[in-house]
N, C-alpha and C. Protein backbone atom coordinates (compact mmCIF):
# COMPACT_ATOMS: atom_id res chain seq x y z
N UNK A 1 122.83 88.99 95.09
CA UNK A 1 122.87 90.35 95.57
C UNK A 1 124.29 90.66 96.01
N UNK A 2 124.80 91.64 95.91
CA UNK A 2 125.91 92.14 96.24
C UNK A 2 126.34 93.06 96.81
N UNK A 3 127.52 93.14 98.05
CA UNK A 3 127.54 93.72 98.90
C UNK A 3 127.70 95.07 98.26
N UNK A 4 128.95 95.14 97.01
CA UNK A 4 128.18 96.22 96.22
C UNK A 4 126.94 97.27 96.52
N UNK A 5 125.91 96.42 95.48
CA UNK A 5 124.68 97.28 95.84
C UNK A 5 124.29 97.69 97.28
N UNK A 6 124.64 97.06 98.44
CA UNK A 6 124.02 98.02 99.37
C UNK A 6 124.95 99.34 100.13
N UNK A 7 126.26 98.55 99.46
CA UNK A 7 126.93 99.98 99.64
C UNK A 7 126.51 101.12 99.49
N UNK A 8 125.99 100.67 97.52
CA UNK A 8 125.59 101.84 96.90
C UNK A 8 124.16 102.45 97.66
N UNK A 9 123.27 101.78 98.04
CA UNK A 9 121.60 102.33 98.45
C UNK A 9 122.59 103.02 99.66
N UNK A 10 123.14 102.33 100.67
CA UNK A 10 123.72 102.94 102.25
C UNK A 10 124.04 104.68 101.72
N UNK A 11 124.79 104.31 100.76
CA UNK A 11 125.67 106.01 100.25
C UNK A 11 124.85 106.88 100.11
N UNK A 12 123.60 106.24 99.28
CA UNK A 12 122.52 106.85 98.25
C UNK A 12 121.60 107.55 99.19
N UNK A 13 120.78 106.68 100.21
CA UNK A 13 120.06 107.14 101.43
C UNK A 13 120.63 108.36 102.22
N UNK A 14 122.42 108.26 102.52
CA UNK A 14 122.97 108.97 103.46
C UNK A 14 123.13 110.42 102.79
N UNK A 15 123.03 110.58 101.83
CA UNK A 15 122.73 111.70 100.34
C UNK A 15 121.62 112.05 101.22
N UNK A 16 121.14 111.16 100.81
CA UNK A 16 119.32 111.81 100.71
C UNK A 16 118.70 112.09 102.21
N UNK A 17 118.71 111.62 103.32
CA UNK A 17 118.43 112.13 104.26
C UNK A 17 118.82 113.12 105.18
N UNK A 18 120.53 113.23 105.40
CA UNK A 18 121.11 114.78 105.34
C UNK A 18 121.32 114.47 106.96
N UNK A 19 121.45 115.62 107.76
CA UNK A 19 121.70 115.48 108.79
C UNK A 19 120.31 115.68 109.76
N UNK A 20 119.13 116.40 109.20
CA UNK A 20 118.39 116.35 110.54
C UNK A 20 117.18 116.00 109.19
N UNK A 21 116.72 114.92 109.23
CA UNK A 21 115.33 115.10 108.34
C UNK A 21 114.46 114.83 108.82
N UNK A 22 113.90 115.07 109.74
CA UNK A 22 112.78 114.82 110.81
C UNK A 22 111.84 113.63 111.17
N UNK A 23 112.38 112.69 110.32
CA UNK A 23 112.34 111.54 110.71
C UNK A 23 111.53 110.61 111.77
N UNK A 24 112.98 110.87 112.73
CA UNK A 24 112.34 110.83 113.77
C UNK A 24 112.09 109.33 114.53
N UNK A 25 112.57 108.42 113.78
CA UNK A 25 112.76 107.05 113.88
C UNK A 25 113.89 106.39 113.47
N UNK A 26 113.94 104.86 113.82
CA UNK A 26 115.48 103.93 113.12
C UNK A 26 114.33 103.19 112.26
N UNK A 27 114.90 103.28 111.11
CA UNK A 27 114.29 102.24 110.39
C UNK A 27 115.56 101.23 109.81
N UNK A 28 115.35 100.10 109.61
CA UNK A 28 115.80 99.09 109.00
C UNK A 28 115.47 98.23 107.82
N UNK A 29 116.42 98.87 106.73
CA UNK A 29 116.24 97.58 105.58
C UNK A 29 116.61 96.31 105.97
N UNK A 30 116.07 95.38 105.55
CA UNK A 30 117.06 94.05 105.88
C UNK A 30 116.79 93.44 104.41
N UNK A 31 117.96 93.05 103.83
CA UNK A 31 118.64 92.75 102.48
C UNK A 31 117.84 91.22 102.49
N UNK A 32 116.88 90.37 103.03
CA UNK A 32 116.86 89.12 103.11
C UNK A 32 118.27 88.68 103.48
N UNK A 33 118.60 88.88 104.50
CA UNK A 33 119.50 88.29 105.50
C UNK A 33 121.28 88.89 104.29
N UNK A 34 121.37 88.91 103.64
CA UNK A 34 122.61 89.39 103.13
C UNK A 34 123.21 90.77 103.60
N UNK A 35 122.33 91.48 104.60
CA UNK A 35 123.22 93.01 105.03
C UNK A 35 121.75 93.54 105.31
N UNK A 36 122.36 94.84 106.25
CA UNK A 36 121.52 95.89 106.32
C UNK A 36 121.85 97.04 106.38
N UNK A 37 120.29 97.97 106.15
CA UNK A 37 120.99 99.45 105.65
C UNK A 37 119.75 99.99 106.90
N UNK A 38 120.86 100.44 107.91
CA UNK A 38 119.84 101.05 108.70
C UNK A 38 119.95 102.87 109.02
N UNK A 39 118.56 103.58 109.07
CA UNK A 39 118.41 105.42 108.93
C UNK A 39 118.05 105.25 110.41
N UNK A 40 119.15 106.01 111.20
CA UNK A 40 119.06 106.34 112.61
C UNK A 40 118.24 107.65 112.46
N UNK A 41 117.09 108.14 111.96
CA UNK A 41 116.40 109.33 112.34
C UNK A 41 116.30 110.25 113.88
N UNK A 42 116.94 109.13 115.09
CA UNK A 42 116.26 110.12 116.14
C UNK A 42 117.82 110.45 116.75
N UNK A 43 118.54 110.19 116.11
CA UNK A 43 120.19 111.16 116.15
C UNK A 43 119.93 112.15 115.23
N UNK A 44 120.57 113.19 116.03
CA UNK A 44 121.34 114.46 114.94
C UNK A 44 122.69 114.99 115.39
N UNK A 45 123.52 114.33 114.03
CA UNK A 45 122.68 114.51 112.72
C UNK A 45 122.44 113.06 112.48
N UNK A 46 121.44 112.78 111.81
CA UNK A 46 121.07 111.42 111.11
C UNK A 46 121.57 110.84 110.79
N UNK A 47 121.68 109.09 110.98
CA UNK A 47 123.19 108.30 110.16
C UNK A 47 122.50 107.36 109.50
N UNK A 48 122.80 106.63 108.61
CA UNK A 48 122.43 105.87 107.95
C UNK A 48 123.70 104.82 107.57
N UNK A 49 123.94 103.92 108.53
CA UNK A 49 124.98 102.52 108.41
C UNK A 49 124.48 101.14 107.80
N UNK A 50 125.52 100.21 108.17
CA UNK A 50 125.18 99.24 107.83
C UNK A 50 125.24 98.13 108.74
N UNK A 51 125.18 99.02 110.11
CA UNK A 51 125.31 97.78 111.36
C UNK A 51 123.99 97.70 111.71
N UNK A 52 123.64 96.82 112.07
CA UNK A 52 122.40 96.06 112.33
C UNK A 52 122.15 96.61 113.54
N UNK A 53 121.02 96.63 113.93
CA UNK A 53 120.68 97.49 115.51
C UNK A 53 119.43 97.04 115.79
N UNK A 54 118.77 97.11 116.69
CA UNK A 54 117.24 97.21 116.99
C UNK A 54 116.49 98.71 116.32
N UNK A 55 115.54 98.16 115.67
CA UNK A 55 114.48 99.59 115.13
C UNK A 55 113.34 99.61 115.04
N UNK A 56 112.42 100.66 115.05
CA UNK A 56 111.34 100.99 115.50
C UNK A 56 110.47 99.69 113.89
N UNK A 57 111.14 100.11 113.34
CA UNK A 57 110.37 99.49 111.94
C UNK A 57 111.68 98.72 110.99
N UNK A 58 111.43 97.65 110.36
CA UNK A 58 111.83 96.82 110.12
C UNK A 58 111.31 96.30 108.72
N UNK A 59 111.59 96.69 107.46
CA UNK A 59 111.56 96.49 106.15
C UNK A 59 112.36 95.64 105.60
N UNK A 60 111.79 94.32 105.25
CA UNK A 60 112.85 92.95 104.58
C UNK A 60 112.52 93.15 103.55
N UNK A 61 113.18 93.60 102.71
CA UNK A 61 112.67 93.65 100.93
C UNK A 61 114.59 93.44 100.31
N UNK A 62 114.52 93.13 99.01
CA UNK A 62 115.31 92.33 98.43
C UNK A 62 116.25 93.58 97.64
N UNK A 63 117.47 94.22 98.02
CA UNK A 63 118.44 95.22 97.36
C UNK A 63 117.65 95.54 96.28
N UNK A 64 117.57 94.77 95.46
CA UNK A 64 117.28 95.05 93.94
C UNK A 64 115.65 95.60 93.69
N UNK A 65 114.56 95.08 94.56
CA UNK A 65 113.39 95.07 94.80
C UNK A 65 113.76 96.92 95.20
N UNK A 66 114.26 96.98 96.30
CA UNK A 66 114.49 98.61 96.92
C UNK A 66 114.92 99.74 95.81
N UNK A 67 115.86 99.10 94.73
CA UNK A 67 116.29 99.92 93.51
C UNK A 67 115.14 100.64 92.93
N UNK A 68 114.77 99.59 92.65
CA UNK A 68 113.05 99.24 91.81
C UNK A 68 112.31 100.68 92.18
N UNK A 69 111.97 100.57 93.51
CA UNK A 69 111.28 101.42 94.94
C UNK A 69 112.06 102.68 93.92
N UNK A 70 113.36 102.91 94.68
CA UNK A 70 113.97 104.23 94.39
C UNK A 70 113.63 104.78 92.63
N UNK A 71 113.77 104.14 92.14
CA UNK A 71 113.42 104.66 90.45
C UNK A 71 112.44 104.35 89.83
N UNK A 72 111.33 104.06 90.91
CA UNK A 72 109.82 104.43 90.75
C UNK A 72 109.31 103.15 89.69
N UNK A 73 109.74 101.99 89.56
CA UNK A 73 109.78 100.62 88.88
C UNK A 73 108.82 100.05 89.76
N UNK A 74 108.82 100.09 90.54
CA UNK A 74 108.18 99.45 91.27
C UNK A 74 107.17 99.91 92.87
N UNK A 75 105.90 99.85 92.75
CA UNK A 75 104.93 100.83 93.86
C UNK A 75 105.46 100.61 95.27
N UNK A 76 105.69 100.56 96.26
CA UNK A 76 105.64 100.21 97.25
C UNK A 76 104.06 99.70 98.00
N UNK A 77 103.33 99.97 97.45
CA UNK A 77 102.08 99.50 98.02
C UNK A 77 101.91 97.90 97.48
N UNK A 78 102.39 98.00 95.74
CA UNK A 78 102.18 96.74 95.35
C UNK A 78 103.61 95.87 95.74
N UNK A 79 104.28 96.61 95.89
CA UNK A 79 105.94 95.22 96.49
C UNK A 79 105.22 94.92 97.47
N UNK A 80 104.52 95.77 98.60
CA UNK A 80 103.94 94.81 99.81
C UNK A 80 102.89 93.76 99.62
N UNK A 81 101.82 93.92 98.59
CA UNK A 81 101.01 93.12 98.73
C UNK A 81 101.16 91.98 97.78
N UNK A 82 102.35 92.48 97.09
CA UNK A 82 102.99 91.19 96.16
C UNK A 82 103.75 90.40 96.82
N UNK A 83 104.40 90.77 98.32
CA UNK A 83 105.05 89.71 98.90
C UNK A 83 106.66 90.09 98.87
N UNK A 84 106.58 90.83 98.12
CA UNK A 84 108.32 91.26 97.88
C UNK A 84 109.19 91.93 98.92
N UNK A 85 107.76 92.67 99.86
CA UNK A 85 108.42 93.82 100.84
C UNK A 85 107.76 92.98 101.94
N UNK A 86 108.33 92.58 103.13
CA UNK A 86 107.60 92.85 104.81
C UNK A 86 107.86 93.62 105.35
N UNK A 87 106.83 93.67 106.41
CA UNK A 87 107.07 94.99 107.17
C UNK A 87 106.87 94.45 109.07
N UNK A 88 107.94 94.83 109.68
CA UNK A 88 107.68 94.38 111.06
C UNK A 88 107.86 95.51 112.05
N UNK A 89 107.29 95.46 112.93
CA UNK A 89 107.31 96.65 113.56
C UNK A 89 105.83 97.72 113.58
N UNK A 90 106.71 98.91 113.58
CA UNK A 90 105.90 100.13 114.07
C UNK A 90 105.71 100.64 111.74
N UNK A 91 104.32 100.49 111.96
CA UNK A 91 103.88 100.74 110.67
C UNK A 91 103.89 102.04 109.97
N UNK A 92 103.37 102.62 111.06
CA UNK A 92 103.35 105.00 110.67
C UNK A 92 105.28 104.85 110.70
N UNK A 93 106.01 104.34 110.72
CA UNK A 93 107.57 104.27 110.46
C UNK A 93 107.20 103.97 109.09
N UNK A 94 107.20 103.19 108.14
CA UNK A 94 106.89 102.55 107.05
C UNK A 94 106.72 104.08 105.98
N UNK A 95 105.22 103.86 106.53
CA UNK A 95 104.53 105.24 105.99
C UNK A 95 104.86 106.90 105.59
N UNK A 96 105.99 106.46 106.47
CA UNK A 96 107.20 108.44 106.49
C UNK A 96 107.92 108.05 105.35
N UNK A 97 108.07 106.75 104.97
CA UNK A 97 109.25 106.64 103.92
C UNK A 97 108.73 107.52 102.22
N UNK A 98 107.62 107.83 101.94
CA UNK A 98 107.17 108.38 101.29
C UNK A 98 108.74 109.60 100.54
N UNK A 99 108.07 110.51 101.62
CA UNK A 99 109.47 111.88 100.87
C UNK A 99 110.68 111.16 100.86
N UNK A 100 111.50 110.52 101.56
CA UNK A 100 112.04 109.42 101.12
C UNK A 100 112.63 108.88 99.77
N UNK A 101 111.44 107.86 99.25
CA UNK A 101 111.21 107.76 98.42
C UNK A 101 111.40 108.81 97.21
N UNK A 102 110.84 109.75 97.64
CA UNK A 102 110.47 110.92 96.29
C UNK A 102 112.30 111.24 95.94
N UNK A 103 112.67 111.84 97.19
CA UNK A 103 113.98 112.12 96.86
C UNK A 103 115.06 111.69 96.43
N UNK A 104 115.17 110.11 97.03
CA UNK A 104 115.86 108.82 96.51
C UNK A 104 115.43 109.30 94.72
N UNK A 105 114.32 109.15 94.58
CA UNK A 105 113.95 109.11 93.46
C UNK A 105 114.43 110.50 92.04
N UNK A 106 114.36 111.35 92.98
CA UNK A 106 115.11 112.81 92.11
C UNK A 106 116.43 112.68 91.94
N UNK A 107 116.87 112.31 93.01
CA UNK A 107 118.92 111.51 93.36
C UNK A 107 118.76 110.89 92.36
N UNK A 108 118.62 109.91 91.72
CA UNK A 108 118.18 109.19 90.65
C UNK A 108 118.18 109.84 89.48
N UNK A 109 117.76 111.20 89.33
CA UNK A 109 117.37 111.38 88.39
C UNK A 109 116.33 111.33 87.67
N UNK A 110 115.29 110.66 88.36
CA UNK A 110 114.09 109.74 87.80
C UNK A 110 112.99 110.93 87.76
């Protein structure tokens, strides 16, 4: 995995969530220990870095696995129960990632 790619998702997310998206939470990717891409939702305007922090919800899934996610390759229901995604924390956090998702996914092109 490469620090690369999470540049690119960090950039990609900070696109896509904007300055106030109602959010409303910190969520945290965690790269399997290689970096993280964390969405400060309960600032405005919204940031989305790569410094590690404490967050409400806590998503370990694998850069490339998250690509997958964004260009619709891969379900998020089935990365979790395939083992690919954990989830720690506050779960209805998880669950908002939906529009998210969708938009990541139009950014895309997809």
């Amino acid at each position: 995995m490469s620090a690369e790619l999470i540049s690119e998702i960090t950039a990609g997310l900070a696109q896509v969530i904007g300055e106030d998206s109602g959010f409303g939470s910190i969520l945290k990717f965690d790269f399997e220990g290689a970096g993280v891409t964390v969405i400060d939702g309960k600032t405005v305007p919204n940031s989305v870095s790569n410094t590690d922090m404490p967050a409400d919800c806590t998503i370990v899934i694998s850069a490339e696995n998250l690509m997958k996610m964004f260009k619709r390759e891969l379900d998020p229901t089935m990365a979790f129960m395939q083992g690919k995604m954990k989830v720690a924390g506050d779960m209805s956090v998880a669950m908002k990632l939906g529009p998210i998702l969708q938009k990541a996914a139009a950014a895309a092109g997809v």
